[in-house]
Each structure stands twice: as structure tokens, then as C-alpha cells.
C-alpha atoms as a PDB file:
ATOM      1  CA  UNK A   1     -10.136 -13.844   9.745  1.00  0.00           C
ATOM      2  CA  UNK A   2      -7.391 -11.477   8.539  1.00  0.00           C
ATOM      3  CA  UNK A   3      -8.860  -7.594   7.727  1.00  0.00           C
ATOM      4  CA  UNK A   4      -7.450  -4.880   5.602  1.00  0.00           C
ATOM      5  CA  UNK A   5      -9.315  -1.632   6.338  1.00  0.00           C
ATOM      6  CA  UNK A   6      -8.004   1.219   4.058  1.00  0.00           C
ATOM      7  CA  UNK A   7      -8.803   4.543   4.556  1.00  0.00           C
ATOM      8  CA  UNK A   8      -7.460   8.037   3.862  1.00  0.00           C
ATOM      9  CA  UNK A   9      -8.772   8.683   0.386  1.00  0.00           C
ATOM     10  CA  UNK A  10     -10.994  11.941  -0.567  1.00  0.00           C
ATOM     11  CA  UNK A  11     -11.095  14.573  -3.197  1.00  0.00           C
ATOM     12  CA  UNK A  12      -8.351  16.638  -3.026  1.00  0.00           C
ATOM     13  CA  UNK A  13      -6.524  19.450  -5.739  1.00  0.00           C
ATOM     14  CA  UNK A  14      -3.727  18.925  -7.778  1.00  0.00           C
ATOM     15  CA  UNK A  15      -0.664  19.571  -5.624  1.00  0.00           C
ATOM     16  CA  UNK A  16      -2.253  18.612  -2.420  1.00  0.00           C
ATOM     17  CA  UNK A  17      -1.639  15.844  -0.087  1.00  0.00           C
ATOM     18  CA  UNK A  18      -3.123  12.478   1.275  1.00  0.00           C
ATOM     19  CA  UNK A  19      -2.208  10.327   3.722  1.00  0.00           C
ATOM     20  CA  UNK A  20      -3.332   6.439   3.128  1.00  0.00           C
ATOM     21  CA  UNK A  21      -3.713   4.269   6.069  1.00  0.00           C
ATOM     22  CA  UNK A  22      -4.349   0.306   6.341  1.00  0.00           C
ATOM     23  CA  UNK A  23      -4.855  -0.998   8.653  1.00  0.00           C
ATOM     24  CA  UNK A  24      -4.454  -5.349   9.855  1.00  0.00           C
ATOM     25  CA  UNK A  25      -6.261  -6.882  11.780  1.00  0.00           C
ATOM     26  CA  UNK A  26      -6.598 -10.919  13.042  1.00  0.00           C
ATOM     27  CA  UNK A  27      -2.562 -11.401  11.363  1.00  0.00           C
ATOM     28  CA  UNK A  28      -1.055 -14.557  12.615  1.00  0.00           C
ATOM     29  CA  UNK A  29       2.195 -13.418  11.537  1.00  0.00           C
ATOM     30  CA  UNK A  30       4.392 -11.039  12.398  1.00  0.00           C
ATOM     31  CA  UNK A  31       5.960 -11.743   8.704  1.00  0.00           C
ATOM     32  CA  UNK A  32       4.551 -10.316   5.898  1.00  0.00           C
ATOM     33  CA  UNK A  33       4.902  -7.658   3.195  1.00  0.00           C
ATOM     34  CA  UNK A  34       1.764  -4.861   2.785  1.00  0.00           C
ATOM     35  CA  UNK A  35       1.134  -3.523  -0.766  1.00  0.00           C
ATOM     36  CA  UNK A  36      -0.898  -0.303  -2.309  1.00  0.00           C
ATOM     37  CA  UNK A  37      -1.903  -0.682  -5.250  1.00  0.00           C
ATOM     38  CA  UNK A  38      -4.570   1.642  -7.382  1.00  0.00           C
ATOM     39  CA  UNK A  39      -6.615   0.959 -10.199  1.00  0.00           C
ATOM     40  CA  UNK A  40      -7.461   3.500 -12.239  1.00  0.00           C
ATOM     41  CA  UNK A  41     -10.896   3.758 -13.979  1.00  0.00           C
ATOM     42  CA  UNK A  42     -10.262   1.822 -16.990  1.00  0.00           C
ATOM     43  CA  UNK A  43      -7.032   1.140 -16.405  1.00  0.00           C
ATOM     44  CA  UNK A  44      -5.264  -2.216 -15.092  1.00  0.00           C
ATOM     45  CA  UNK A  45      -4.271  -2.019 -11.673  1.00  0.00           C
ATOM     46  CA  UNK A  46      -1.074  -0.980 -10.242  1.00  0.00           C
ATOM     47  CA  UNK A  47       1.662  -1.516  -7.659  1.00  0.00           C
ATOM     48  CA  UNK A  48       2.403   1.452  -6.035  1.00  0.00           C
ATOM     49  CA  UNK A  49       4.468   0.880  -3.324  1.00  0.00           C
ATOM     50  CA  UNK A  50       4.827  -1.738  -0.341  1.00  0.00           C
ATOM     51  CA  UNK A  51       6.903  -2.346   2.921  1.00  0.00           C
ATOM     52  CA  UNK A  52       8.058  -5.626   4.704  1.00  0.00           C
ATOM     53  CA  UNK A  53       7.418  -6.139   8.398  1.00  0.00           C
ATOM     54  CA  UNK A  54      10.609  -7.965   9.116  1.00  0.00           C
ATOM     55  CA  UNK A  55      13.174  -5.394   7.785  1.00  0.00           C
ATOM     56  CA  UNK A  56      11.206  -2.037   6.912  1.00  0.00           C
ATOM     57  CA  UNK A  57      12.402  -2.626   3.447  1.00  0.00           C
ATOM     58  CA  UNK A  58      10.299  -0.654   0.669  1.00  0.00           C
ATOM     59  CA  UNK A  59       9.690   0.078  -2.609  1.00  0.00           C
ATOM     60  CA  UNK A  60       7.974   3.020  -4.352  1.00  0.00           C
ATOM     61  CA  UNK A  61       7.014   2.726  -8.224  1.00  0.00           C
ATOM     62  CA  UNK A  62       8.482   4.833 -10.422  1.00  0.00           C
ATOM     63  CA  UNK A  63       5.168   7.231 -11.354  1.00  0.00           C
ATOM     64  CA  UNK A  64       4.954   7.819  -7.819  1.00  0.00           C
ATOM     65  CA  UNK A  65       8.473   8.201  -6.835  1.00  0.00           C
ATOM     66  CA  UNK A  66       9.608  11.558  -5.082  1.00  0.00           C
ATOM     67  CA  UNK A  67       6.214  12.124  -3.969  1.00  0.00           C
ATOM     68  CA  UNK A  68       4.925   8.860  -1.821  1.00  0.00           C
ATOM     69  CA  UNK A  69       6.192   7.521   1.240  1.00  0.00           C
ATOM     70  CA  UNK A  70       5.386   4.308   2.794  1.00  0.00           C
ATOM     71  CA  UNK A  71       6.050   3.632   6.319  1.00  0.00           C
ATOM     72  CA  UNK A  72       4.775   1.021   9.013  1.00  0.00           C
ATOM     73  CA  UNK A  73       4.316   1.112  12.733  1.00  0.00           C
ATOM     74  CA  UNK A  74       3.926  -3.374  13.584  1.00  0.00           C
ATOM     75  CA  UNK A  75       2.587  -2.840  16.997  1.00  0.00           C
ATOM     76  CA  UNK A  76      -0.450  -1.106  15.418  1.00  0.00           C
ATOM     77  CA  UNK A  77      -0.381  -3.354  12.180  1.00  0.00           C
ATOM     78  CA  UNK A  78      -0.803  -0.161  10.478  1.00  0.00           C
ATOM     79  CA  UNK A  79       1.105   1.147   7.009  1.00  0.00           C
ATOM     80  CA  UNK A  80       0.809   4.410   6.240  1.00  0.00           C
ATOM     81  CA  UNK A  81       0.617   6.000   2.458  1.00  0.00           C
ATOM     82  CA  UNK A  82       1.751   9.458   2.247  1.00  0.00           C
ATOM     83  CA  UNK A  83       0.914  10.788  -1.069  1.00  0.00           C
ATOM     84  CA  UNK A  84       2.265  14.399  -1.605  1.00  0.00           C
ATOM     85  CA  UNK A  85       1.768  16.655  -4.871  1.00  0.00           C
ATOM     86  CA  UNK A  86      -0.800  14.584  -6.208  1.00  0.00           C
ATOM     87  CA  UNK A  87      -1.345  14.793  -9.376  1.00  0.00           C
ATOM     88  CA  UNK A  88      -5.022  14.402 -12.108  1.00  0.00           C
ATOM     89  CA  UNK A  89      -3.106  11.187 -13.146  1.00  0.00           C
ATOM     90  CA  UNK A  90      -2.862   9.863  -9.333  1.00  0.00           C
ATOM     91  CA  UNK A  91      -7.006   9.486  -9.300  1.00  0.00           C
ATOM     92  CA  UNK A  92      -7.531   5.994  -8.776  1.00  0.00           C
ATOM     93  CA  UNK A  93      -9.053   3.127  -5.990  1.00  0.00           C
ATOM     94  CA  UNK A  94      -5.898   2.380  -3.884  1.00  0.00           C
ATOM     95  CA  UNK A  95      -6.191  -0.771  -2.447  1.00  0.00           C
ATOM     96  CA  UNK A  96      -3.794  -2.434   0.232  1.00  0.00           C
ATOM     97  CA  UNK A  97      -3.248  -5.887   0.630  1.00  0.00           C
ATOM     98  CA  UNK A  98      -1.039  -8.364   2.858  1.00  0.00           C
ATOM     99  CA  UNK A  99       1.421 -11.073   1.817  1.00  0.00           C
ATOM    100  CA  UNK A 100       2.419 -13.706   4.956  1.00  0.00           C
ATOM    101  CA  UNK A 101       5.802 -14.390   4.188  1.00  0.00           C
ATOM    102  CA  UNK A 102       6.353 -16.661   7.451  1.00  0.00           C
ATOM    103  CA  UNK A 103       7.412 -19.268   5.177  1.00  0.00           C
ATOM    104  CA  UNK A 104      10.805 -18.226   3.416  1.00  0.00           C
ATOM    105  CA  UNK A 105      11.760 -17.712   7.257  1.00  0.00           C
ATOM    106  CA  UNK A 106      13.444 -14.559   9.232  1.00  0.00           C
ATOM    107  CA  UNK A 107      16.441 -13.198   7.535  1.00  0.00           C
ATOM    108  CA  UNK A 108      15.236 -14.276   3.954  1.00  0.00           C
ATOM    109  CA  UNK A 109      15.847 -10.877   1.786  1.00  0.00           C
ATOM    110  CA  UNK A 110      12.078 -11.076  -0.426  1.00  0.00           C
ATOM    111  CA  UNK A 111      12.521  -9.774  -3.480  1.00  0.00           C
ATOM    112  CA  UNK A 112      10.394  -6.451  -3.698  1.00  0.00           C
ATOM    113  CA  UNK A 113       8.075  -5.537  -5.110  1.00  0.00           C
ATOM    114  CA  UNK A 114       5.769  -8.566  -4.337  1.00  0.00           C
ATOM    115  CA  UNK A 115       3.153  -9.821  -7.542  1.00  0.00           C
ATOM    116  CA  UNK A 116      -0.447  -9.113  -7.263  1.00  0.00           C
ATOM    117  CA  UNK A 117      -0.453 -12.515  -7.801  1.00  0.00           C
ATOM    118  CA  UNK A 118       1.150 -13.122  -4.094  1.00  0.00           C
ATOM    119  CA  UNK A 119      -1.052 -11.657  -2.158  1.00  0.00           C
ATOM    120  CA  UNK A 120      -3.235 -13.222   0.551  1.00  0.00           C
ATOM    121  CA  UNK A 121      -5.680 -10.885   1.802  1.00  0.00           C
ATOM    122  CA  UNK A 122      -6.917  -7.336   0.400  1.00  0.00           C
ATOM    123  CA  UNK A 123      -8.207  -4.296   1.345  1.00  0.00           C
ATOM    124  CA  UNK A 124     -11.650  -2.652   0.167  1.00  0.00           C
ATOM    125  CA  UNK A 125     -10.255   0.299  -1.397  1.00  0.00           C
ATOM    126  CA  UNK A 126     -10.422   3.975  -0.634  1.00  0.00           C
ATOM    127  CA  UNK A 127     -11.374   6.015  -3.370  1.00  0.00           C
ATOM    128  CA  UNK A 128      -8.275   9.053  -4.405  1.00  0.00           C
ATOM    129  CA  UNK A 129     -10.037  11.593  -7.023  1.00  0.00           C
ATOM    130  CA  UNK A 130      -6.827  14.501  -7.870  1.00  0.00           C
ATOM    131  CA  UNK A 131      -9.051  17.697  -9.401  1.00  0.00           C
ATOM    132  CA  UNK A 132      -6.765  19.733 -11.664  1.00  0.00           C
END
């Protein structure tokens, strides 16, 4: 069975800092993308950034651009979130999920960001409240 465990999130003031993790466990591939997104309360969710396994290639949203940095260590299965000057507007769930992309093969350049819609497996959430 194939595990997201996210973790990181807490209350924190505008301007402060957070750093996401997620965490994979029971992968059978050493292929895949991993996504954050966040859903807002009473807003649709949101991709916020996410990082392929093969090639370390990224991409950051634009409302989060300048201040979030994704990064990835695959022997730990682990992708990191750094969110820095948070902002009111950055209070949301952040979820991370896991595409396996074993089957456009090594060396195929995936178009990022990935669709909601392609994701295999997701996270629980960890819960990001920004106090002004």
C-alpha cells in the first residue's frame, strides 16, 4: 500500500515560515512526480507546487512564487515544502500527493505541473492557519 504522510503545518504569523514535509512510503517506483496542493476553506483546491523524482524538475504556482521552495531527497522518499513569508491568504489544508510516472519511461520530459486529476495516491493533509 503506497502512504503519503504530510506534516509540517501549525499556526504561525504573517511573515513567518513553515516547512512542509511528505513523506512516501510502500512506492514501487522510483518514477513519479509529488504535488502540494491546499484547499482553502471554501475555496477549490489548488496546485501549489510539485517536483519529479527522475530529473528534480519543479514548478511553483504563481501566488506562491518567491516565497516556496520544493525540494526532494529519493533515498528518504521525502519532499520538502518550504513556505517563507506566509501570508493570511496562504491559510489552507496542504495536501501532497504522488503521481507514478513509470510508464512514459526514463528520459520522458512530463509536462509540469501534473492535473489533480493524475494523481494516484494522496496525503491526509496538514492544516497551515497564517494569523495577520
Amino acid at each position: 500500500d503506497v502512504q503519503l504522510q504530510a506534516s509540517g503545518g501549525g499556526l504561525v504569523q504573517a511573515g513567518g515560515s513553515l516547512r512542509l514535509s511528505c513523506v512516501a512510503s510502500g512506492l514501487s517506483s522510483d518514477d513519479y512526480v509529488i504535488g502540494w496542493f491546499r484547499q482553502a476553506p471554501g475555496k477549490g483546491r489548488e496546485g501549489v507546487s510539485c517536483i519529479s523524482s527522475s530529473d528534480g524538475r519543479t514548478y511553483t504556482a504563481a501566488s506562491v512564487k518567491g516565497r516556496a521552495i520544493i525540494s526532494r531527497d529519493n533515498a528518504k522518499n521525502t519532499v520538502w515544502l518550504q513556505m517563507n513569508n506566509l501570508k493570511p491568504e496562504d491559510t489552507a489544508i496542504y495536501y501532497c500527493a504522488a503521481e507514478i510516472t513509470t510508464s512514459y519511461g526514463r528520459g520522458y520530459r512530463l509536462a509540469l505541473p501534473r492535473p489533480a486529476a493524475n494523481y494516484d495516491y494522496w496525503g491526509q493533509g496538514t492544516l497551515v492557519t497564517v494569523s495577520s
